[in-house]
N, C-alpha and C. Protein backbone atom coordinates (compact mmCIF):
# COMPACT_ATOMS: atom_id res chain seq x y z
N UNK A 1 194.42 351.68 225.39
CA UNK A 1 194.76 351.54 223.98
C UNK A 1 193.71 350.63 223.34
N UNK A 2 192.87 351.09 222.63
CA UNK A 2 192.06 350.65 221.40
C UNK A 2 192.22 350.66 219.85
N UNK A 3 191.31 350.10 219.50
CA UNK A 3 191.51 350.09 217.87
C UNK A 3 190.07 351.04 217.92
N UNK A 4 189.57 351.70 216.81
CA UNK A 4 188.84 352.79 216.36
C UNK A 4 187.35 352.74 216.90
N UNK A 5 186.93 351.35 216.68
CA UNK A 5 185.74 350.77 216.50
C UNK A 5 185.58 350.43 218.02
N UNK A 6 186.82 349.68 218.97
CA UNK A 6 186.54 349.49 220.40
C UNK A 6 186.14 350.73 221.22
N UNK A 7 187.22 352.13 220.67
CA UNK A 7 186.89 353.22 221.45
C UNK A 7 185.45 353.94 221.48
N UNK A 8 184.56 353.38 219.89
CA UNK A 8 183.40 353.98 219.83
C UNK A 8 182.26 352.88 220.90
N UNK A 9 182.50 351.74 221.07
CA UNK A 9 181.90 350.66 222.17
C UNK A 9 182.09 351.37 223.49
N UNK A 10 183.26 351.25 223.93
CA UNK A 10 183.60 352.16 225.05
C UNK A 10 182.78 353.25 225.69
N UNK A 11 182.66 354.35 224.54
CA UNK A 11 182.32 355.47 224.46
C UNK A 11 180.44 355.43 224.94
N UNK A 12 180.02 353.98 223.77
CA UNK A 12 178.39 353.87 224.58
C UNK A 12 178.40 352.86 225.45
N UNK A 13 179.40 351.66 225.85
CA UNK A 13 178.91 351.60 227.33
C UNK A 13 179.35 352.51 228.26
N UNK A 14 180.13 353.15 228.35
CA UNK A 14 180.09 354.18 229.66
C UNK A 14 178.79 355.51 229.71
N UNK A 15 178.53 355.87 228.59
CA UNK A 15 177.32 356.47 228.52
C UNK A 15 175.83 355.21 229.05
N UNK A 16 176.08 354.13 228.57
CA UNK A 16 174.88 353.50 229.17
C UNK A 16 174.88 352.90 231.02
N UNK A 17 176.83 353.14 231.18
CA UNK A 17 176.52 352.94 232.53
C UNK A 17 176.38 354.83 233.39
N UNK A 18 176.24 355.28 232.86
CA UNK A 18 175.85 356.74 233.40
C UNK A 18 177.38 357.29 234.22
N UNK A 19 178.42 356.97 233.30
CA UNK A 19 179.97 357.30 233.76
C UNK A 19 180.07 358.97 234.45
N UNK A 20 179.98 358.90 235.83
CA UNK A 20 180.03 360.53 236.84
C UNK A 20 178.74 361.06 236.36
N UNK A 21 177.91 360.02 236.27
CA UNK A 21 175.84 360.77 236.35
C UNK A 21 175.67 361.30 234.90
N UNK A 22 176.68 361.09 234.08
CA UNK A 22 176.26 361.54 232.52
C UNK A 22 176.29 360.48 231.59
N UNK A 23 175.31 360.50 230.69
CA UNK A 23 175.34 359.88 229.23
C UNK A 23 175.54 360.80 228.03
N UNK A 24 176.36 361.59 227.81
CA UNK A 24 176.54 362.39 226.39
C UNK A 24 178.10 362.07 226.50
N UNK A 25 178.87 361.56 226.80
CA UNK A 25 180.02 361.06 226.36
C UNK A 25 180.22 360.95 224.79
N UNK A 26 181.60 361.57 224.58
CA UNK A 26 182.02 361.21 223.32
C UNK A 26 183.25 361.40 223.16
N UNK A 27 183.76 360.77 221.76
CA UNK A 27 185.25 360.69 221.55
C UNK A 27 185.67 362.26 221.01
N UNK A 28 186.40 363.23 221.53
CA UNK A 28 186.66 364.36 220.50
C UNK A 28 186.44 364.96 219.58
N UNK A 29 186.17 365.71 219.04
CA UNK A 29 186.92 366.35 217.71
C UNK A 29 188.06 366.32 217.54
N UNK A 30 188.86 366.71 216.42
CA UNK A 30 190.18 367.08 216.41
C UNK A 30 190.72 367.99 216.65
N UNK A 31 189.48 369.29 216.15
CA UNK A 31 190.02 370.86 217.03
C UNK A 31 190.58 370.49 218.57
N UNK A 32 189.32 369.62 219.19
CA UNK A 32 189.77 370.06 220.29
C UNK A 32 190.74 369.05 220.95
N UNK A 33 190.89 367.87 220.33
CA UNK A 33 191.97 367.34 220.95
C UNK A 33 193.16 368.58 220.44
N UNK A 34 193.63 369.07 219.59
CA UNK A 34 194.68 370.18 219.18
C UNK A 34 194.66 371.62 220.00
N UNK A 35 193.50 371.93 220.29
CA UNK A 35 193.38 372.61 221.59
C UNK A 35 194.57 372.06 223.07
N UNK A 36 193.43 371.05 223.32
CA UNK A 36 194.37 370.53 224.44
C UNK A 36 195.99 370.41 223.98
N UNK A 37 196.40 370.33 222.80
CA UNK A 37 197.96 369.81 222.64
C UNK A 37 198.36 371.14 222.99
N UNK A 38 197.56 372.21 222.41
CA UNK A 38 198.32 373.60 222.54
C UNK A 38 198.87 374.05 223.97
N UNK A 39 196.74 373.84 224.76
CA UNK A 39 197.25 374.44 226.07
C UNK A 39 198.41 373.29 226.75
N UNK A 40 198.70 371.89 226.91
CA UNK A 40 200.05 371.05 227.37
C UNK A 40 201.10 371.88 226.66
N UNK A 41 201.29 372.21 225.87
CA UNK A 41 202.65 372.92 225.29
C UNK A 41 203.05 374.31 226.38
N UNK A 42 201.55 374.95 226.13
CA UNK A 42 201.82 376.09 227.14
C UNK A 42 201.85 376.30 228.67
N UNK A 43 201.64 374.83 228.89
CA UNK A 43 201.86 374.43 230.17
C UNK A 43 202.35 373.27 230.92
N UNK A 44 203.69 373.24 230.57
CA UNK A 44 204.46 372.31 230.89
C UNK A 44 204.11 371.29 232.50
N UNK A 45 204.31 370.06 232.35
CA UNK A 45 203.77 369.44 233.26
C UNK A 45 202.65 369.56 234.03
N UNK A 46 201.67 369.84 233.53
CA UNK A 46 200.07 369.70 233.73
C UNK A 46 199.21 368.36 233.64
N UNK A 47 200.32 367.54 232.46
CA UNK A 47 199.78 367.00 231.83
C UNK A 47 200.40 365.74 231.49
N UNK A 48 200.37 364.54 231.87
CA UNK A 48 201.54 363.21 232.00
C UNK A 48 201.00 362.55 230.74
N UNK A 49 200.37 362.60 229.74
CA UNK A 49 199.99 361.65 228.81
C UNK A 49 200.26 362.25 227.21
N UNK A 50 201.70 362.70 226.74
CA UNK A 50 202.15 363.32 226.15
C UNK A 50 202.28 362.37 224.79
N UNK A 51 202.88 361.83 225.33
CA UNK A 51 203.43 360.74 224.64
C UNK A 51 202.39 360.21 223.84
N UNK A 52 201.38 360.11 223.50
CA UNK A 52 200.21 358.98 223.07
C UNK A 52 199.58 359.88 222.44
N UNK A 53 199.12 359.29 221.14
CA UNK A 53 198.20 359.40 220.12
C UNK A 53 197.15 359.48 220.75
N UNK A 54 196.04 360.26 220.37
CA UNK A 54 194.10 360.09 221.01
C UNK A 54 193.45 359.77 219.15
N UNK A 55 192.68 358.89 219.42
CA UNK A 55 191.45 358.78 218.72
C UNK A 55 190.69 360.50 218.59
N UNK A 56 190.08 360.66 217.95
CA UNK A 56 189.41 361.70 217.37
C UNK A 56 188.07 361.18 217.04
N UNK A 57 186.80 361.71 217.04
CA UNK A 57 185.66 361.35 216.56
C UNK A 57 185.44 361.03 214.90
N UNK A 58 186.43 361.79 214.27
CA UNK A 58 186.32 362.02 212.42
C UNK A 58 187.43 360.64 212.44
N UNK A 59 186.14 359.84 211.35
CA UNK A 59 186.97 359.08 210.37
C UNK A 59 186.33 359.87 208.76
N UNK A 60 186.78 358.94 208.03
CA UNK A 60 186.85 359.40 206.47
C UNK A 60 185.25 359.16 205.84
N UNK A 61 184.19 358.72 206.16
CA UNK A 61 183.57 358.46 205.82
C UNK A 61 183.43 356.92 206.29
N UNK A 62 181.86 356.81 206.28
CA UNK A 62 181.60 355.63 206.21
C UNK A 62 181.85 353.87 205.66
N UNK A 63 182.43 354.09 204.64
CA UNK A 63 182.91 353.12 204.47
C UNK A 63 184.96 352.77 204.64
N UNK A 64 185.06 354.19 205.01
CA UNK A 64 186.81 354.22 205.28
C UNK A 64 187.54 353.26 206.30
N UNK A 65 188.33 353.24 205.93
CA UNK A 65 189.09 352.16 207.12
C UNK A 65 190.41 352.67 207.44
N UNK A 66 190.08 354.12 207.73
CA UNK A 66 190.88 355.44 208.43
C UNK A 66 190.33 356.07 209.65
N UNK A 67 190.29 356.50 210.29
CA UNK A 67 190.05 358.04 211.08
C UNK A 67 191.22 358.56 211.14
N UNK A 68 190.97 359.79 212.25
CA UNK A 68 192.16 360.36 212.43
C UNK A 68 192.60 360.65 213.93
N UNK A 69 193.93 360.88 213.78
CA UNK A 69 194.49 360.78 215.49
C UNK A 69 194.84 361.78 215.68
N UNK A 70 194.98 362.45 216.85
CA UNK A 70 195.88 363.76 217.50
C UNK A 70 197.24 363.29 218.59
N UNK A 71 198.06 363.51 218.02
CA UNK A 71 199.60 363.80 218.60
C UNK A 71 199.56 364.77 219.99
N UNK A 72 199.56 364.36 220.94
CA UNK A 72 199.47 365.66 222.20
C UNK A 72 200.42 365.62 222.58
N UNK A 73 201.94 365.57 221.78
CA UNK A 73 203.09 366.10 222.56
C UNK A 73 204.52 365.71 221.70
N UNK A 74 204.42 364.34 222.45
CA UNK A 74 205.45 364.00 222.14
C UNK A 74 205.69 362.06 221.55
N UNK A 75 204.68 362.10 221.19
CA UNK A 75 204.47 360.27 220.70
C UNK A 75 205.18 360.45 219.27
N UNK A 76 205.38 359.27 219.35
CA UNK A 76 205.88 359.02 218.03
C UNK A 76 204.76 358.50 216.89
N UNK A 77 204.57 359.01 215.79
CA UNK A 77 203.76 359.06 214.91
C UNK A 77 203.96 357.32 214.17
N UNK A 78 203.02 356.53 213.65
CA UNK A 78 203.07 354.91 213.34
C UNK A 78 203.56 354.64 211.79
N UNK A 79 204.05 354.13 211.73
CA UNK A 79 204.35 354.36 210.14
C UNK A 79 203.05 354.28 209.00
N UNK A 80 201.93 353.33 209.71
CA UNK A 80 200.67 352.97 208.70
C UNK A 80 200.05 354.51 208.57
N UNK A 81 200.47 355.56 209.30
CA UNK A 81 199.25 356.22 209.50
C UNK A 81 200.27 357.63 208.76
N UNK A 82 199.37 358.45 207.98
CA UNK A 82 199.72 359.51 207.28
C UNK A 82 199.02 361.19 207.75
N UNK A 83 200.20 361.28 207.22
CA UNK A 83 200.67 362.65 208.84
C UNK A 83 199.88 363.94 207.85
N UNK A 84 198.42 364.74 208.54
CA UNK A 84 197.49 366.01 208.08
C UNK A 84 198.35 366.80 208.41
N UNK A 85 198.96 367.35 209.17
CA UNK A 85 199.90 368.33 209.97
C UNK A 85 200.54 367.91 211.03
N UNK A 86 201.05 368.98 211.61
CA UNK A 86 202.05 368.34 212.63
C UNK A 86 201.42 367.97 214.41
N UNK A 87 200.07 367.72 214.11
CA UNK A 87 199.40 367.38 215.09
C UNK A 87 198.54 366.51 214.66
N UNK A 88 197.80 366.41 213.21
CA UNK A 88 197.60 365.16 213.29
C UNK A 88 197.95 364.52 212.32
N UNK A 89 197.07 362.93 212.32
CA UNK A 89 197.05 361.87 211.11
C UNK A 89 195.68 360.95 210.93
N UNK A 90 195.92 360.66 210.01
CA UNK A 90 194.98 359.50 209.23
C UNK A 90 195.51 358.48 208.97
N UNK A 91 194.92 356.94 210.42
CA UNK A 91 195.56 355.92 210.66
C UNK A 91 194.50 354.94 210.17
N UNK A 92 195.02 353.79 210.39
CA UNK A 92 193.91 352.50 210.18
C UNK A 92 193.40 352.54 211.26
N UNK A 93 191.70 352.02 210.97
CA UNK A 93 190.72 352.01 212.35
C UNK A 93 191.53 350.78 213.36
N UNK A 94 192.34 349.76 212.48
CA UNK A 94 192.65 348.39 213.58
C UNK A 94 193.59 348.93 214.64
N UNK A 95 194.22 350.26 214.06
CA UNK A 95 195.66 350.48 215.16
C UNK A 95 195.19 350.67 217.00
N UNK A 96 195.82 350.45 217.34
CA UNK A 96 195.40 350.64 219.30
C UNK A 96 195.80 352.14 219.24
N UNK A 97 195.05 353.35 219.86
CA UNK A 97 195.66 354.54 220.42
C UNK A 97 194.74 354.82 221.58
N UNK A 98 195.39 355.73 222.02
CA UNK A 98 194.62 355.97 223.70
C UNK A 98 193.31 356.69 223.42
N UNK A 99 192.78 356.82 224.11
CA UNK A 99 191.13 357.44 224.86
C UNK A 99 190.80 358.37 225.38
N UNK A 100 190.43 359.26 224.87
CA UNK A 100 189.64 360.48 226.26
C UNK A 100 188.24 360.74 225.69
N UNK A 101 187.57 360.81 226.39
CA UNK A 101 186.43 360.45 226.75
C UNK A 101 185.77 362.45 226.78
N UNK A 102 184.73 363.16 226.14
CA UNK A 102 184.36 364.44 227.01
C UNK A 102 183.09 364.83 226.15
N UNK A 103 182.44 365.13 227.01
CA UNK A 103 180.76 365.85 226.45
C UNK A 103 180.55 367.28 226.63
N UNK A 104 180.02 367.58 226.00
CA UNK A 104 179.95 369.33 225.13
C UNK A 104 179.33 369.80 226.54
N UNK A 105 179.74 371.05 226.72
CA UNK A 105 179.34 371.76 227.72
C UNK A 105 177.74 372.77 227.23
N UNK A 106 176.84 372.57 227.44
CA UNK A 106 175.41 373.82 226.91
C UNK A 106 175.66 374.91 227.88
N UNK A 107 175.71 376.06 227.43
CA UNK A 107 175.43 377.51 228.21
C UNK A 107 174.14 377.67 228.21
């Protein structure tokens, strides 16, 4: 659990410590964190981290003191933070939400 700004630190020291031999680490999109919510829906117990908000790469712009989060299940949504659909929201960068970490695959 981070606030907006820790998860983007995170994100380049584990790229600068070469986290499983890679440096292109990054925080999500929101498609695809909503991807993943879909396939956990369609596949019940695959997946133990339901409950918890993820950070997303999109905040509002540069000077915003928003991004936005993805819902992957079953968390309860924060009151500061205002609900895009029923998967995500637009929270304050200070709030703590969880982490996943993934770099683009090239064909």
């Amino acid at each position: 659990m981070m606030t907006w700004e820790e998860a983007n630190d995170y994100v380049a020291e584990k790229n600068g410590e070469g986290l499983m031999g890679y440096n292109d680490w990054r925080l999500p999109a929101v498609g695809e964190l909503k991807d993943l919510a879909k396939f956990i829906k369609s596949s019940p117990g695959s997946y133990s981290d339901t409950d918890k908000l993820y950070w997303s790469s999109e905040d509002l712009g540069p000077y915003s003191v928003q991004a936005k989060v993805v819902n992957l299940g079953n968390a309860q949504m924060e009151w500061e933070c205002f609900e895009l659909d029923q998967l995500a929201a637009k929270c304050p960068k200070n709030n703590r939400f969880s982490v996943r970490l993934v770099r683009s695959l090239i064909q």
